[in-house]
N, C-alpha and C. Protein backbone atom coordinates (compact mmCIF):
# COMPACT_ATOMS: atom_id res chain seq x y z
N UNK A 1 0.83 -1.20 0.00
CA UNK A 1 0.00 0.00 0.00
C UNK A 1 0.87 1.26 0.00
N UNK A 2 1.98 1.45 0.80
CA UNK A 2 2.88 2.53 0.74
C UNK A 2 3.54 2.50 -0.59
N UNK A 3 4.35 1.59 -0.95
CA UNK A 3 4.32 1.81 -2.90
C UNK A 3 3.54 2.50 -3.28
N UNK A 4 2.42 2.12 -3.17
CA UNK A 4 1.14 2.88 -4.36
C UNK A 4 0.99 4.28 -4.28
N UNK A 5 0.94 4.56 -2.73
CA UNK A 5 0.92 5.95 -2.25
C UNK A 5 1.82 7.08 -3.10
N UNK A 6 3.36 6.39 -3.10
CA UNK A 6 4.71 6.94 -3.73
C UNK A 6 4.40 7.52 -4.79
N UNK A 7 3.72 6.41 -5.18
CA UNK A 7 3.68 7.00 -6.98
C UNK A 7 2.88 7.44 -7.02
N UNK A 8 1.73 7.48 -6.56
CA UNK A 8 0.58 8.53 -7.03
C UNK A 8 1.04 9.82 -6.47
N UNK A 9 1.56 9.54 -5.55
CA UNK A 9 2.10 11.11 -5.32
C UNK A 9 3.41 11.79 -5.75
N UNK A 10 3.93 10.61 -6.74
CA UNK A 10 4.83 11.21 -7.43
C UNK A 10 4.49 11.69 -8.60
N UNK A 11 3.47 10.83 -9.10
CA UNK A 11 2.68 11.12 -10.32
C UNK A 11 1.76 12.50 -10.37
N UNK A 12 1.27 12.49 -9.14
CA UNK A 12 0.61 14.23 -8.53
C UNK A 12 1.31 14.99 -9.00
N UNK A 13 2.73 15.45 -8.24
CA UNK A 13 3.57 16.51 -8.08
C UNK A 13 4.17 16.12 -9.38
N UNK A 14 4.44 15.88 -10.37
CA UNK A 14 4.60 15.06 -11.71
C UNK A 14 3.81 16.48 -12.65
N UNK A 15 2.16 16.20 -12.89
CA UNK A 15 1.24 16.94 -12.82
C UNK A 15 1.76 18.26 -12.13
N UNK A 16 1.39 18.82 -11.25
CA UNK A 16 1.67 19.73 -11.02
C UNK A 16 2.65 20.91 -11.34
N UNK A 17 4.10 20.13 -11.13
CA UNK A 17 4.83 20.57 -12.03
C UNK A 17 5.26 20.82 -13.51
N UNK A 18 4.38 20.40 -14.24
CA UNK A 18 3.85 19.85 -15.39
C UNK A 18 2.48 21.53 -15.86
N UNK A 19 1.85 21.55 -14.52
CA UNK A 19 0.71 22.64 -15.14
C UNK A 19 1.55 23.73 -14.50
N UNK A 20 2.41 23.59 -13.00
CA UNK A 20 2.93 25.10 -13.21
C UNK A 20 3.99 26.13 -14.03
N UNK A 21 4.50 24.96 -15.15
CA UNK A 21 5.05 25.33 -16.06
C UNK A 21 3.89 25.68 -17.34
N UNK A 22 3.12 24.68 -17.23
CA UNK A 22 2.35 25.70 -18.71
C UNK A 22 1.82 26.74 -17.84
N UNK A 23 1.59 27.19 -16.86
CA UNK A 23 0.96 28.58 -16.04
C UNK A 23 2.05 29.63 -16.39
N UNK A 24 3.21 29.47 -16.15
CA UNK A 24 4.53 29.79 -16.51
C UNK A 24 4.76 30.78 -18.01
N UNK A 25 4.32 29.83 -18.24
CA UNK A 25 4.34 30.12 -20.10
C UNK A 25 2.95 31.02 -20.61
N UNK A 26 1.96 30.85 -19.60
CA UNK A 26 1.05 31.70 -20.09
C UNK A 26 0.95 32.80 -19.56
N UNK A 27 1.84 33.17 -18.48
CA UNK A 27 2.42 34.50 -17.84
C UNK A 27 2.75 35.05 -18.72
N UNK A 28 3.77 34.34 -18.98
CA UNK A 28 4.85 34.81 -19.96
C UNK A 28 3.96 35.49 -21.18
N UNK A 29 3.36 35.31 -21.73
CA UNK A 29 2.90 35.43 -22.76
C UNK A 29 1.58 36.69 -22.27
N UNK A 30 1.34 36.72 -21.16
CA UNK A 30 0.87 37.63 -20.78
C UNK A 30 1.08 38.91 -20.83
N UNK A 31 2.80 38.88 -19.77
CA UNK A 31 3.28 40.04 -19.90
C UNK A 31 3.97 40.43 -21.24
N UNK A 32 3.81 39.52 -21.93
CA UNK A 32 4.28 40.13 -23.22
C UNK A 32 3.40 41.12 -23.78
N UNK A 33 2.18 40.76 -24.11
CA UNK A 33 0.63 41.50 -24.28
C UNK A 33 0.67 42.12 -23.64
N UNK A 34 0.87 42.49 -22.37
CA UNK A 34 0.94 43.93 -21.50
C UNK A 34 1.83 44.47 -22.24
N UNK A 35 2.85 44.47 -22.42
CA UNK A 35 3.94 45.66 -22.86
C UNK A 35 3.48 45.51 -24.72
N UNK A 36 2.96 44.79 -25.39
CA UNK A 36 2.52 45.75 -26.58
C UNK A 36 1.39 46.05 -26.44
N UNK A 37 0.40 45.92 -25.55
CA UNK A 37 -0.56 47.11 -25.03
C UNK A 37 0.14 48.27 -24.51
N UNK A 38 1.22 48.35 -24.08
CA UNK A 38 1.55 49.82 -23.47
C UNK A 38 2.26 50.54 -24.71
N UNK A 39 3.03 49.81 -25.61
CA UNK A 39 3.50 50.23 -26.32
C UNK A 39 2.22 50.96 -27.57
N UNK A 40 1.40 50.47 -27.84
CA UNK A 40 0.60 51.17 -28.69
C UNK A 40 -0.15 51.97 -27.88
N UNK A 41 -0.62 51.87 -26.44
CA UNK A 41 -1.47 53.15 -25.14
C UNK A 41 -0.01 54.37 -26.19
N UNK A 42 1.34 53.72 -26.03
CA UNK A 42 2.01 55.25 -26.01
C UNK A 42 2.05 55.82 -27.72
N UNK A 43 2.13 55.04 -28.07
CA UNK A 43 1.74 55.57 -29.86
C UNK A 43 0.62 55.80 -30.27
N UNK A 44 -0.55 55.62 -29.31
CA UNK A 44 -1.71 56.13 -29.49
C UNK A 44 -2.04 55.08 -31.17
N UNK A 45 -2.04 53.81 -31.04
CA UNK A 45 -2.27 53.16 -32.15
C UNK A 45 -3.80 51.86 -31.66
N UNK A 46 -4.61 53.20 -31.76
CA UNK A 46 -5.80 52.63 -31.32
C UNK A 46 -6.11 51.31 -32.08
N UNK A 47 -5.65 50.99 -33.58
CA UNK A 47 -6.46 49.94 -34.76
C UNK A 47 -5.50 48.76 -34.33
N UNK A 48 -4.44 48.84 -33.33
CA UNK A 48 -3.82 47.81 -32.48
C UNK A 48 -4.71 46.79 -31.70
N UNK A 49 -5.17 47.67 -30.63
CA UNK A 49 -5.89 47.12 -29.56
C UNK A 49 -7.04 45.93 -30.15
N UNK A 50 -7.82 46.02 -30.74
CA UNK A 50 -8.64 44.97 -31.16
C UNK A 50 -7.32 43.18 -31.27
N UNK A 51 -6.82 43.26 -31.90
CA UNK A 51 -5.74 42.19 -32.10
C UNK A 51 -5.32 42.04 -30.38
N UNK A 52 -4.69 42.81 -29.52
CA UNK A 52 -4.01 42.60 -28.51
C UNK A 52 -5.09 42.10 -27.90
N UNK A 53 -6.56 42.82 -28.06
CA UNK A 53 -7.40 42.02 -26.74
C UNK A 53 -8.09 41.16 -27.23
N UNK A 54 -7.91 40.47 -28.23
CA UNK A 54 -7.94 38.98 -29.12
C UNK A 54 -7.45 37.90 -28.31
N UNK A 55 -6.08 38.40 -28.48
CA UNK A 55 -4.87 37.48 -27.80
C UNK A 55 -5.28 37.59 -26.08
N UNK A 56 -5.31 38.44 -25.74
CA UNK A 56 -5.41 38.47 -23.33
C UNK A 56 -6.57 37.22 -23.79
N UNK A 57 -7.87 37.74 -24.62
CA UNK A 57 -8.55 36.87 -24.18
C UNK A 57 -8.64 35.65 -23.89
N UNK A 58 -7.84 35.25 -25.65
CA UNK A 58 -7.25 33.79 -25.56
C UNK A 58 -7.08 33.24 -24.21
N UNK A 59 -5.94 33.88 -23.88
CA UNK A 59 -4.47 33.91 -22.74
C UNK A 59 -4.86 33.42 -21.69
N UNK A 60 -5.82 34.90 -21.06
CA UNK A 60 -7.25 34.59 -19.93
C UNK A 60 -8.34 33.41 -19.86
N UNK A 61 -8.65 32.50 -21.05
CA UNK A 61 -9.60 31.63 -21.55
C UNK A 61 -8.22 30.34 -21.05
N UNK A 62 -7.15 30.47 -21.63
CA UNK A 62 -6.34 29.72 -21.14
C UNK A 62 -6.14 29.38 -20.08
N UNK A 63 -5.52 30.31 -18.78
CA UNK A 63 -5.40 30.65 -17.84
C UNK A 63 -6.39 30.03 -16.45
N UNK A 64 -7.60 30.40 -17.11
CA UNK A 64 -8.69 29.72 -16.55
C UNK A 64 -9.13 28.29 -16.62
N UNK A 65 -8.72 27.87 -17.21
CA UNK A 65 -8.84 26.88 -17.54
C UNK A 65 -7.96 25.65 -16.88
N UNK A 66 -6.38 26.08 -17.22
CA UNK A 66 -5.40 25.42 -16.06
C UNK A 66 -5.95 25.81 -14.20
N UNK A 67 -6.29 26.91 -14.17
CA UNK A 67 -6.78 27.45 -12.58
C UNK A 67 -7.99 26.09 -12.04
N UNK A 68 -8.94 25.49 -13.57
CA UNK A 68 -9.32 24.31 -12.98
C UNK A 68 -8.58 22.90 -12.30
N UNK A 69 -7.97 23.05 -13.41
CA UNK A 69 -7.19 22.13 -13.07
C UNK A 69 -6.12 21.80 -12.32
N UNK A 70 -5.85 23.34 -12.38
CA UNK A 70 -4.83 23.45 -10.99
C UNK A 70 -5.48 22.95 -9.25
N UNK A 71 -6.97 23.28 -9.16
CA UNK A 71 -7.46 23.49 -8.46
C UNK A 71 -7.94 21.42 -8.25
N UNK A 72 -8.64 21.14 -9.23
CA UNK A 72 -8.35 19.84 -8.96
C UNK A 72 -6.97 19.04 -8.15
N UNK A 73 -5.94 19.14 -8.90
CA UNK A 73 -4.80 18.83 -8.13
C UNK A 73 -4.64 19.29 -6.74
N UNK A 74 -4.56 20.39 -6.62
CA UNK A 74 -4.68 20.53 -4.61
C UNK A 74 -5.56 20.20 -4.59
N UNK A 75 -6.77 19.78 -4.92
CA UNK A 75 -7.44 18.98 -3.95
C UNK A 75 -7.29 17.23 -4.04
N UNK A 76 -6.59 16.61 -5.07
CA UNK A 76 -6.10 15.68 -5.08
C UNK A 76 -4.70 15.51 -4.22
N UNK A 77 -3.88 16.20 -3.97
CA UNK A 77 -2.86 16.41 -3.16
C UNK A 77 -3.38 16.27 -1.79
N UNK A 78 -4.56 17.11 -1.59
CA UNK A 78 -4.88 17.52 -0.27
C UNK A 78 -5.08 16.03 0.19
N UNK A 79 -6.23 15.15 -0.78
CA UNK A 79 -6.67 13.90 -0.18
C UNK A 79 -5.90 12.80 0.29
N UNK A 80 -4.98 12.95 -0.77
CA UNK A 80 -3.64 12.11 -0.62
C UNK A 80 -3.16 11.57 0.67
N UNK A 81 -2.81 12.97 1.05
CA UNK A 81 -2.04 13.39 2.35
C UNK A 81 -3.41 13.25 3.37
N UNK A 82 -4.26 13.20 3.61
CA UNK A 82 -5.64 13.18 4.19
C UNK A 82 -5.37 14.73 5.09
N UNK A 83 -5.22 16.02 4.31
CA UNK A 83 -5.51 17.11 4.74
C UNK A 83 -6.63 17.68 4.35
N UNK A 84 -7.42 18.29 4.88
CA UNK A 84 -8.85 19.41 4.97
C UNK A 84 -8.34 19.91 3.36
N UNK A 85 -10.02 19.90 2.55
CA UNK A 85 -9.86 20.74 1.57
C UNK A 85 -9.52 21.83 1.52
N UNK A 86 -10.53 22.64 2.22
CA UNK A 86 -10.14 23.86 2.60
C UNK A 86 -9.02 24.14 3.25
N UNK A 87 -8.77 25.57 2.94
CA UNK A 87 -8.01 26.39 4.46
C UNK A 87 -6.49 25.86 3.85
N UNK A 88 -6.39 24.93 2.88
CA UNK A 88 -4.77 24.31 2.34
C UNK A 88 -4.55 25.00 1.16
N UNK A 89 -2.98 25.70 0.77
CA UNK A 89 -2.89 25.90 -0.22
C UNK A 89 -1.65 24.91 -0.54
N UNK A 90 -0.96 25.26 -2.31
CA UNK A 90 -0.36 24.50 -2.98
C UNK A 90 0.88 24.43 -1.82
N UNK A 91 1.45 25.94 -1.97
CA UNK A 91 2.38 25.97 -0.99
C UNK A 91 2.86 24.97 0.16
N UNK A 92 1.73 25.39 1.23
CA UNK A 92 1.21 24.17 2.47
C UNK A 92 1.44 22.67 2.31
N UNK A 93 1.11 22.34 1.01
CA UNK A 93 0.64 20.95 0.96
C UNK A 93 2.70 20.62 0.70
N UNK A 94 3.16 21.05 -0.37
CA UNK A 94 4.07 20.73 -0.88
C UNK A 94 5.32 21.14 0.08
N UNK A 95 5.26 21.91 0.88
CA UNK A 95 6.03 21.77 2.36
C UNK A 95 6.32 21.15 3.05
N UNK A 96 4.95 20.41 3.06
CA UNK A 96 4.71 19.12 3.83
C UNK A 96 5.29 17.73 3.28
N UNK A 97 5.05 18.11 2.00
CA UNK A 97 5.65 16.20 1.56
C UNK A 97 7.06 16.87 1.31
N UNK A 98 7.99 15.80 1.70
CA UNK A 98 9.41 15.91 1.75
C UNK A 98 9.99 15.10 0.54
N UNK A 99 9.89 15.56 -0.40
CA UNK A 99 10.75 15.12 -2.09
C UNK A 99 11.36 16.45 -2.40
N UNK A 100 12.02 15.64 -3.40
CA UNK A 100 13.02 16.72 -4.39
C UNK A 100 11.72 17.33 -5.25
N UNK A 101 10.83 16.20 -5.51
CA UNK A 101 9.73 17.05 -6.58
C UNK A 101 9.00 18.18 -5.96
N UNK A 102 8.49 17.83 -4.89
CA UNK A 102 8.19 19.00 -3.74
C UNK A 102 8.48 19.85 -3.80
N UNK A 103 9.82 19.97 -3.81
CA UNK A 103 10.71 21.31 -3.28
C UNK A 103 10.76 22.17 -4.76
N UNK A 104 10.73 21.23 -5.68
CA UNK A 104 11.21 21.50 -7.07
C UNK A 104 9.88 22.84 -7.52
N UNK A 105 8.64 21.83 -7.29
CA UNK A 105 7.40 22.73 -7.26
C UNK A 105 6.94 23.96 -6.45
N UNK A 106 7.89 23.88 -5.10
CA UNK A 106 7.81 25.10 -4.65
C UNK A 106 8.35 26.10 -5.30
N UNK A 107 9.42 25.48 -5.37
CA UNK A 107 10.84 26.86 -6.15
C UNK A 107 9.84 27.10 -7.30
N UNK A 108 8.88 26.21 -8.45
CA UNK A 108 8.51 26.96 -9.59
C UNK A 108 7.70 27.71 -9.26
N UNK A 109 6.60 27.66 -8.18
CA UNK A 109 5.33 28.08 -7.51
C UNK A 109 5.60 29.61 -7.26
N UNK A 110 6.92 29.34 -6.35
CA UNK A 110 7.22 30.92 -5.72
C UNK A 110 7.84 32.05 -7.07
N UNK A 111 8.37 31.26 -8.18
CA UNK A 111 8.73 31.96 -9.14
C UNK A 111 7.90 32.56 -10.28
N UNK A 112 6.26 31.69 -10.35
CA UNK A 112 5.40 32.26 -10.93
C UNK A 112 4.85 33.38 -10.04
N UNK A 113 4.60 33.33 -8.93
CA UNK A 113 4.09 33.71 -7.95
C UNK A 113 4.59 35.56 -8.27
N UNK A 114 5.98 34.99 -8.14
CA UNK A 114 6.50 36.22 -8.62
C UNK A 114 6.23 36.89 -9.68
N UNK A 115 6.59 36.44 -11.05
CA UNK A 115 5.68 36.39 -12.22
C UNK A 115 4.49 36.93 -12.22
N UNK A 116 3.57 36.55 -11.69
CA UNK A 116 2.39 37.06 -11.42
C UNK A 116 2.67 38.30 -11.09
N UNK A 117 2.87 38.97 -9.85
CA UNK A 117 2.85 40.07 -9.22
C UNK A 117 3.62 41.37 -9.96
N UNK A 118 4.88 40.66 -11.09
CA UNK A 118 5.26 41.64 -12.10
C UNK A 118 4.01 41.90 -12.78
N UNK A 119 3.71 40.89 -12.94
CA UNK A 119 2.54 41.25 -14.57
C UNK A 119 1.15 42.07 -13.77
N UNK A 120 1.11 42.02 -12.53
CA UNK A 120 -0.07 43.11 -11.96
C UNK A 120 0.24 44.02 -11.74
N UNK A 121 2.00 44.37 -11.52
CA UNK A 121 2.87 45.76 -11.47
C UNK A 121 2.45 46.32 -12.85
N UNK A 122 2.46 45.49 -14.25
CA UNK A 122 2.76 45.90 -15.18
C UNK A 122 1.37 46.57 -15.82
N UNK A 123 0.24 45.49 -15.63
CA UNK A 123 -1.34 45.95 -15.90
C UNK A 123 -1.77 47.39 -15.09
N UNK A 124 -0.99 47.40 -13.93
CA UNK A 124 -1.45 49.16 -12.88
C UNK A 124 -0.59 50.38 -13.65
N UNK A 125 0.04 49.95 -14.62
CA UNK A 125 1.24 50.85 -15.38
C UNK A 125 0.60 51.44 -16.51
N UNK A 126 -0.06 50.48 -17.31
CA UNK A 126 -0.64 50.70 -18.39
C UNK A 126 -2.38 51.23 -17.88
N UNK A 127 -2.80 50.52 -16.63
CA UNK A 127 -4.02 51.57 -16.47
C UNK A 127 -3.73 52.94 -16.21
N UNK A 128 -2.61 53.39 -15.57
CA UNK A 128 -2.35 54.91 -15.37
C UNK A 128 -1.95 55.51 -16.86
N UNK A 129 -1.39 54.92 -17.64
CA UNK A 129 -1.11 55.60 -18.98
C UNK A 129 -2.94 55.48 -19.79
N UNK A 130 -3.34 54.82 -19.79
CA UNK A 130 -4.47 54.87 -20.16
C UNK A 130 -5.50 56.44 -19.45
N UNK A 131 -5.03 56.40 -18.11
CA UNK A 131 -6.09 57.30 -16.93
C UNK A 131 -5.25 58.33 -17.48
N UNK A 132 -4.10 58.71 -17.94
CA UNK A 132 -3.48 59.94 -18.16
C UNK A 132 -3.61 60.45 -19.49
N UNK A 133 -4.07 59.67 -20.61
CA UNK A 133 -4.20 59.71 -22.02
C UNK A 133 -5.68 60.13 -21.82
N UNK A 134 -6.76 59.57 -21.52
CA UNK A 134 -8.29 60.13 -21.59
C UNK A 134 -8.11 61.96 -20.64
N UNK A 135 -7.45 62.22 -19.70
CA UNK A 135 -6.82 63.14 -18.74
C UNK A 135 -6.68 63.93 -19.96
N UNK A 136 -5.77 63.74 -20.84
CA UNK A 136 -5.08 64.87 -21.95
C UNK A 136 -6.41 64.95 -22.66
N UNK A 137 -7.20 64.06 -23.13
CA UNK A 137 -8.47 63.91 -24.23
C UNK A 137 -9.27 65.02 -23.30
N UNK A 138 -9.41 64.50 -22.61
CA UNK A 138 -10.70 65.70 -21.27
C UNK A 138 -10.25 67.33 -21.56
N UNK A 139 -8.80 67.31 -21.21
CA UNK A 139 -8.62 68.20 -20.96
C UNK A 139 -8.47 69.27 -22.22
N UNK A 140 -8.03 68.24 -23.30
CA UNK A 140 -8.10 69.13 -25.06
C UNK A 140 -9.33 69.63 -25.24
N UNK A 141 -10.72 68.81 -25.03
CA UNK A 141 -11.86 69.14 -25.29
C UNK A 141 -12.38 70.13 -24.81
N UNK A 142 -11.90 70.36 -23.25
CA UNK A 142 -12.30 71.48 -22.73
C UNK A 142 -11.36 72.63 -23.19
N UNK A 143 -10.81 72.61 -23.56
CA UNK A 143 -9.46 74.12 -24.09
C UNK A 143 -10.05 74.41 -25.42
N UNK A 144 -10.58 73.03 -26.19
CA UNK A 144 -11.19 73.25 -27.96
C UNK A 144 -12.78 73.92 -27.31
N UNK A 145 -13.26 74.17 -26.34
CA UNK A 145 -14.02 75.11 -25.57
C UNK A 145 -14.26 76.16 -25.50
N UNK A 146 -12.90 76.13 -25.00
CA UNK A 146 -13.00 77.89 -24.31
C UNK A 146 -12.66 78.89 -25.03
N UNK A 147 -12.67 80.23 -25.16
CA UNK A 147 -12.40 81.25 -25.96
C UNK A 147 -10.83 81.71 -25.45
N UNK A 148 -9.88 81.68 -26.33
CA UNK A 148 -8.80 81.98 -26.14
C UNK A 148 -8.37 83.92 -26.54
N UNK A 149 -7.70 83.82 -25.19
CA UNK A 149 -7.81 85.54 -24.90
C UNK A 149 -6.53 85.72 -26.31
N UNK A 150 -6.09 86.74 -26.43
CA UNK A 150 -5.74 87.38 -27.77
C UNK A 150 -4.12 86.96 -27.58
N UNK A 151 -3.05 86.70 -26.92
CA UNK A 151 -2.35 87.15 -26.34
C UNK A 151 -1.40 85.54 -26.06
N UNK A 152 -2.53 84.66 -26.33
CA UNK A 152 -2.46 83.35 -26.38
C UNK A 152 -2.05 82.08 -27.32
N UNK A 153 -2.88 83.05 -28.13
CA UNK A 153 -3.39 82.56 -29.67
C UNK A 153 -1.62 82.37 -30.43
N UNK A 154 -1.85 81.62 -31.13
CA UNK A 154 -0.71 81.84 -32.17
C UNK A 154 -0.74 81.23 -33.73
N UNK A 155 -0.67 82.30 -34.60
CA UNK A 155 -1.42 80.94 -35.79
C UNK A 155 -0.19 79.99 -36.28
N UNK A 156 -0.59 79.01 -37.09
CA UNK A 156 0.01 77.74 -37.40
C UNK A 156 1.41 78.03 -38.03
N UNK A 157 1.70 79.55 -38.46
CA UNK A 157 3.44 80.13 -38.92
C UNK A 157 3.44 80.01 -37.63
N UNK A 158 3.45 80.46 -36.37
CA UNK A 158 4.46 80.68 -35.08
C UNK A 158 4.39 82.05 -34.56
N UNK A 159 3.17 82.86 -34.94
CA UNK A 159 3.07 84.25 -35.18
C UNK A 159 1.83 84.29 -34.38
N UNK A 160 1.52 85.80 -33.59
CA UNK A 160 0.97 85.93 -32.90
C UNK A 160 -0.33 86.26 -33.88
N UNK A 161 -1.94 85.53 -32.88
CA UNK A 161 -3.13 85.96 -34.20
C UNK A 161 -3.90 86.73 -33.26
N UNK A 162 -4.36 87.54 -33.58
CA UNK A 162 -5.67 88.20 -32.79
C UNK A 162 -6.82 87.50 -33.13
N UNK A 163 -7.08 86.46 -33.87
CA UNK A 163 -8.22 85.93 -33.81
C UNK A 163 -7.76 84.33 -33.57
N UNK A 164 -8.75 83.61 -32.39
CA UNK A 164 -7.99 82.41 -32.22
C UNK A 164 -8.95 81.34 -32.94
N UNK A 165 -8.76 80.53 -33.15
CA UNK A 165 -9.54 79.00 -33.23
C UNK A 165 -9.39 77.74 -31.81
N UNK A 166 -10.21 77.33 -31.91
CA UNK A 166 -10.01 76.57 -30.75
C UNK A 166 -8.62 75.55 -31.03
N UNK A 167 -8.65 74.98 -32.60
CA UNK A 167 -7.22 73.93 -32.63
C UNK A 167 -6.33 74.88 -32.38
N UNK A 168 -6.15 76.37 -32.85
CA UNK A 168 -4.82 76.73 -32.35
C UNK A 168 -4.54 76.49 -30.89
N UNK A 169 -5.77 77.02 -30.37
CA UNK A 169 -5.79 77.07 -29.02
C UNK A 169 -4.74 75.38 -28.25
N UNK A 170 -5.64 74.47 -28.71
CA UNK A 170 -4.87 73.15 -28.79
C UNK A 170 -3.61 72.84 -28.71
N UNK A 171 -3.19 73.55 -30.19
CA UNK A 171 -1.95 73.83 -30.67
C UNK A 171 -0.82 74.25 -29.09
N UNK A 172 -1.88 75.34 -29.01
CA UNK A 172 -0.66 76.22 -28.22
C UNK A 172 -0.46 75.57 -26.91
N UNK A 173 -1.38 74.82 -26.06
CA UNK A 173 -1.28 74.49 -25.02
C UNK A 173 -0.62 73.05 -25.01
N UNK A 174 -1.16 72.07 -25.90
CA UNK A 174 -0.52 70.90 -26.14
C UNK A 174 1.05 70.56 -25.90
């Protein structure tokens, strides 16, 4: 009976290490899509975005999908070991069993882990360039508004106009 145990729980952490590498790879591929989302937020290459949020979706559809199955496995781990479903994470469990594969899965665990927390550094980066780009849009619209005093104005040579337009106006403040 202890044989059998071995291997299924070698065969577990087998698995595991197995999905936290494709999790790995779909980080990866994550933060890649973050940074050419930021890169077109900064070129303002709006006919981009449709394609990039093609791909997250994929990514995310992916993502979710291993999170099942990730989630199966700790709880196949959990039973193994006859620990409480709840209240256990991957971490916990794999602490506990004393292998090289164990340890192996921690070290990848804590390195996506990490992974992860870049790529939510990286998504709060690109929402502020986004919150600062609609910021400039707000703020053009209201200046293509207002009546620009004389003094302000400048027409499109570089020369002062006594009569303004609102794009100069644009112009000048931009």
């Amino acid at each position: 009976m202890g044989r059998l145990s071995i291997v299924k729980d070698s065969r577990l952490l087998e698995q595991v290490l197995h999905l936290l590498s494709r999790e790995s790879a779909q980080c990866d591929l994550l933060a890649h899509n973050i940074l050419q989302e930021r890169d077109a937020i900064k070129r303002m290459a709006l006919h981009e975005f449709i394609a990039i949020n093609q791909t997250r979706i994929s990514i995310l559809e992916c993502l979710s999908g291993l999170k099942e199955e990730f989630d199966g496995l700790v709880r196949d781990l959990s039973a193994a070991h006859g620990l409480p479903d709840t209240g256990r994470t991957l971490p916990d469990i794999l602490q506990g069993i004393k292998s090289s594969q164990a340890l192996a899965g921690l070290e990848l665990y804590e390195r996506l882990a990490d992974r992860v927390r870049a790529v939510q550094r990286d998504i709060t980066v690109n929402q502020l360039l986004v919150k600062n780009v609609q910021s400039f849009i707000v703020r053009a619209l209201e200046a293509h508004r207002q009546t620009a005093p004389e003094s302000d104005v400048y027409s499109i040579s570089g020369g002062r106009s006594s009569t303004g337009t609102p794009a100069s106006l644009i112009r000048c403040k931009g």
